[in-house]
C-alpha atoms as a PDB file:
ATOM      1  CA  UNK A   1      14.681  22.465 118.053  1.00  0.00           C
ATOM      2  CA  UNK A   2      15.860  20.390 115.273  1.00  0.00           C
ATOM      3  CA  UNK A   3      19.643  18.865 115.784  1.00  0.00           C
ATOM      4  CA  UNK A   4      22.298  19.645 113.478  1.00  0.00           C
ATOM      5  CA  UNK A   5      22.075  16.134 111.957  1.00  0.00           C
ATOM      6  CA  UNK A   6      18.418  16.588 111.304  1.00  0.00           C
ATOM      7  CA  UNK A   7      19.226  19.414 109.529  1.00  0.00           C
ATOM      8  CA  UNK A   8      22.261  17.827 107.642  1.00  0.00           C
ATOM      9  CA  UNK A   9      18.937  15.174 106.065  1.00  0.00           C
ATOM     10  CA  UNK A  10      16.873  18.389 105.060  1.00  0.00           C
ATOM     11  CA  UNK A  11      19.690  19.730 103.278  1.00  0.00           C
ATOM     12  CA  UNK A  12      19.963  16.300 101.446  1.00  0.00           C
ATOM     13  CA  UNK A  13      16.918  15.509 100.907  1.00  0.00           C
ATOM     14  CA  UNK A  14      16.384  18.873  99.119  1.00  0.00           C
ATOM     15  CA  UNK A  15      19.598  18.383  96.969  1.00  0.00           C
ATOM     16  CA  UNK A  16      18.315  14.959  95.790  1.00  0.00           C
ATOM     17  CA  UNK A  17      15.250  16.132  94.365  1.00  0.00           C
ATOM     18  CA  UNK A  18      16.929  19.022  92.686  1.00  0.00           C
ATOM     19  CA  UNK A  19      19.395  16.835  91.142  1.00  0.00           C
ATOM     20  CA  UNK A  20      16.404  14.412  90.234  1.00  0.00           C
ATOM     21  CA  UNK A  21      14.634  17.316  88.810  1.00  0.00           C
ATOM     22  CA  UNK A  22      17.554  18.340  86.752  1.00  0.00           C
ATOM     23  CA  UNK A  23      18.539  15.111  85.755  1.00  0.00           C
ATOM     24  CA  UNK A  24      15.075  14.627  84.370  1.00  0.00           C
ATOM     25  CA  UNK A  25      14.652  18.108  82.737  1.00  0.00           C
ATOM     26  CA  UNK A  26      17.536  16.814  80.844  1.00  0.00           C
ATOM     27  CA  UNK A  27      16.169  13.946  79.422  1.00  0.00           C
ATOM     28  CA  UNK A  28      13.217  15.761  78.721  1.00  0.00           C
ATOM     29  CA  UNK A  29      14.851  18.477  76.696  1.00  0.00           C
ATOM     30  CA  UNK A  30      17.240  15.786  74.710  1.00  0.00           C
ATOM     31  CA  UNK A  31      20.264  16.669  76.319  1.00  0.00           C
ATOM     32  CA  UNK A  32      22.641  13.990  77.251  1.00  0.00           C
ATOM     33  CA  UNK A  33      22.954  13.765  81.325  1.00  0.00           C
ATOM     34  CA  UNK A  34      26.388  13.010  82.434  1.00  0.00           C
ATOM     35  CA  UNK A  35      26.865  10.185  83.888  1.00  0.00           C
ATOM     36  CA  UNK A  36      27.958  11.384  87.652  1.00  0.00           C
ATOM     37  CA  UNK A  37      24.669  12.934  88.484  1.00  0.00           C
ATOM     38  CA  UNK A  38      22.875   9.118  88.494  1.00  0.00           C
ATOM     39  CA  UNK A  39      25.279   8.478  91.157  1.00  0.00           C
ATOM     40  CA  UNK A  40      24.882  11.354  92.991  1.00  0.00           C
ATOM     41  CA  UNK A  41      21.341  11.335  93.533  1.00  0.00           C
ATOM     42  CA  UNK A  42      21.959   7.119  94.025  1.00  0.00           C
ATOM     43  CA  UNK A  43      24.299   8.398  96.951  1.00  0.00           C
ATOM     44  CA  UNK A  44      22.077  10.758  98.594  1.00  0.00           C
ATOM     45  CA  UNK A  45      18.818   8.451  97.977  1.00  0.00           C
ATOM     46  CA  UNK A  46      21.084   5.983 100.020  1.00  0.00           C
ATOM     47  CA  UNK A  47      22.190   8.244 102.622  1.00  0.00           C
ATOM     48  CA  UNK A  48      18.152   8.632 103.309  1.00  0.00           C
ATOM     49  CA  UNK A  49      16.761   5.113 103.194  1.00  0.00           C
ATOM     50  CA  UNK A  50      19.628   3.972 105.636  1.00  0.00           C
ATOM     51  CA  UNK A  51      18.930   6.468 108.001  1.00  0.00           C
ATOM     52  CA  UNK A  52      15.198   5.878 107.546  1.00  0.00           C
ATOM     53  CA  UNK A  53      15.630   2.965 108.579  1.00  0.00           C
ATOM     54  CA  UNK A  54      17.587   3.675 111.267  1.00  0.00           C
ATOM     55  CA  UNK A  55      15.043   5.849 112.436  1.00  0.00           C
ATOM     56  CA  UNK A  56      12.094   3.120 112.219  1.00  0.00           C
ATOM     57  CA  UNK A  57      14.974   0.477 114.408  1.00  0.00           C
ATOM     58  CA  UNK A  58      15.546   2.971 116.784  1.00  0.00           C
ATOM     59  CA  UNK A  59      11.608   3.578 117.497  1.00  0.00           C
ATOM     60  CA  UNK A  60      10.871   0.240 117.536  1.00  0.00           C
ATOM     61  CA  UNK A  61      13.292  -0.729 120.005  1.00  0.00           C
ATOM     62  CA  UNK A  62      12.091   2.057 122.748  1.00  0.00           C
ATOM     63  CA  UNK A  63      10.139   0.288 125.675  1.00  0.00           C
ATOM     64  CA  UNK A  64       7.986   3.834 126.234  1.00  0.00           C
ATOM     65  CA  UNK A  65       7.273   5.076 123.089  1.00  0.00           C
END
Protein backbone atom coordinates (compact mmCIF):
# COMPACT_ATOMS: atom_id res chain seq x y z
CA UNK A 1 0.00 0.00 0.00
CA UNK A 2 1.45 3.18 -1.09
CA UNK A 3 1.55 6.08 1.82
CA UNK A 4 -0.18 9.21 1.40
CA UNK A 5 3.14 11.02 0.77
CA UNK A 6 3.99 8.62 -1.97
CA UNK A 7 1.02 9.47 -3.45
CA UNK A 8 1.38 13.32 -2.85
CA UNK A 9 5.00 12.64 -5.51
CA UNK A 10 2.70 10.80 -8.14
CA UNK A 11 0.40 13.56 -8.17
CA UNK A 12 3.46 15.90 -8.77
CA UNK A 13 5.26 14.24 -10.81
CA UNK A 14 2.26 13.96 -13.20
CA UNK A 15 1.52 17.78 -12.92
CA UNK A 16 5.15 18.57 -13.92
CA UNK A 17 5.10 16.86 -17.06
CA UNK A 18 1.76 18.28 -17.98
CA UNK A 19 2.89 21.67 -17.32
CA UNK A 20 6.19 20.76 -19.30
CA UNK A 21 4.07 19.49 -22.03
CA UNK A 22 2.02 22.59 -22.15
CA UNK A 23 4.67 24.87 -21.72
CA UNK A 24 6.31 23.33 -24.74
CA UNK A 25 3.16 23.01 -26.96
CA UNK A 26 3.30 26.66 -26.51
CA UNK A 27 6.43 27.38 -27.86
CA UNK A 28 5.76 25.12 -30.50
CA UNK A 29 2.59 26.76 -31.68
CA UNK A 30 4.21 30.52 -31.31
CA UNK A 31 2.35 31.48 -28.46
CA UNK A 32 4.04 33.43 -25.80
CA UNK A 33 4.24 31.22 -22.37
CA UNK A 34 3.76 33.27 -19.34
CA UNK A 35 6.27 33.55 -17.36
CA UNK A 36 4.86 31.68 -13.99
CA UNK A 37 4.60 28.31 -15.56
CA UNK A 38 8.80 28.12 -15.84
CA UNK A 39 8.62 28.42 -12.21
CA UNK A 40 6.12 26.16 -11.58
CA UNK A 41 7.41 23.24 -13.21
CA UNK A 42 11.14 24.63 -11.62
CA UNK A 43 9.19 24.16 -8.21
CA UNK A 44 7.82 20.83 -8.68
CA UNK A 45 11.11 19.51 -10.61
CA UNK A 46 12.67 20.63 -7.18
CA UNK A 47 10.23 19.17 -4.94
CA UNK A 48 11.32 15.69 -6.83
CA UNK A 49 15.10 15.78 -7.03
CA UNK A 50 15.21 16.70 -3.21
CA UNK A 51 13.19 14.00 -2.25
CA UNK A 52 15.05 11.73 -4.67
CA UNK A 53 17.64 12.27 -3.02
CA UNK A 54 16.36 11.83 0.09
CA UNK A 55 15.26 8.61 -0.90
CA UNK A 56 18.85 7.39 -2.25
CA UNK A 57 20.35 8.93 1.68
CA UNK A 58 17.88 7.15 3.39
CA UNK A 59 18.73 3.65 1.53
CA UNK A 60 22.11 4.07 1.80
CA UNK A 61 22.22 4.61 5.35
CA UNK A 62 20.12 1.22 6.25
CA UNK A 63 22.54 -1.49 7.77
CA UNK A 64 20.00 -4.45 6.25
CA UNK A 65 19.01 -3.40 3.11
Amino acid sequence: MKSTFDLMRLWAMLTGLVLAGWYFGELYFGAKPTDTLPMLIAAIGGFELFHCAQDILIKRGRTNG
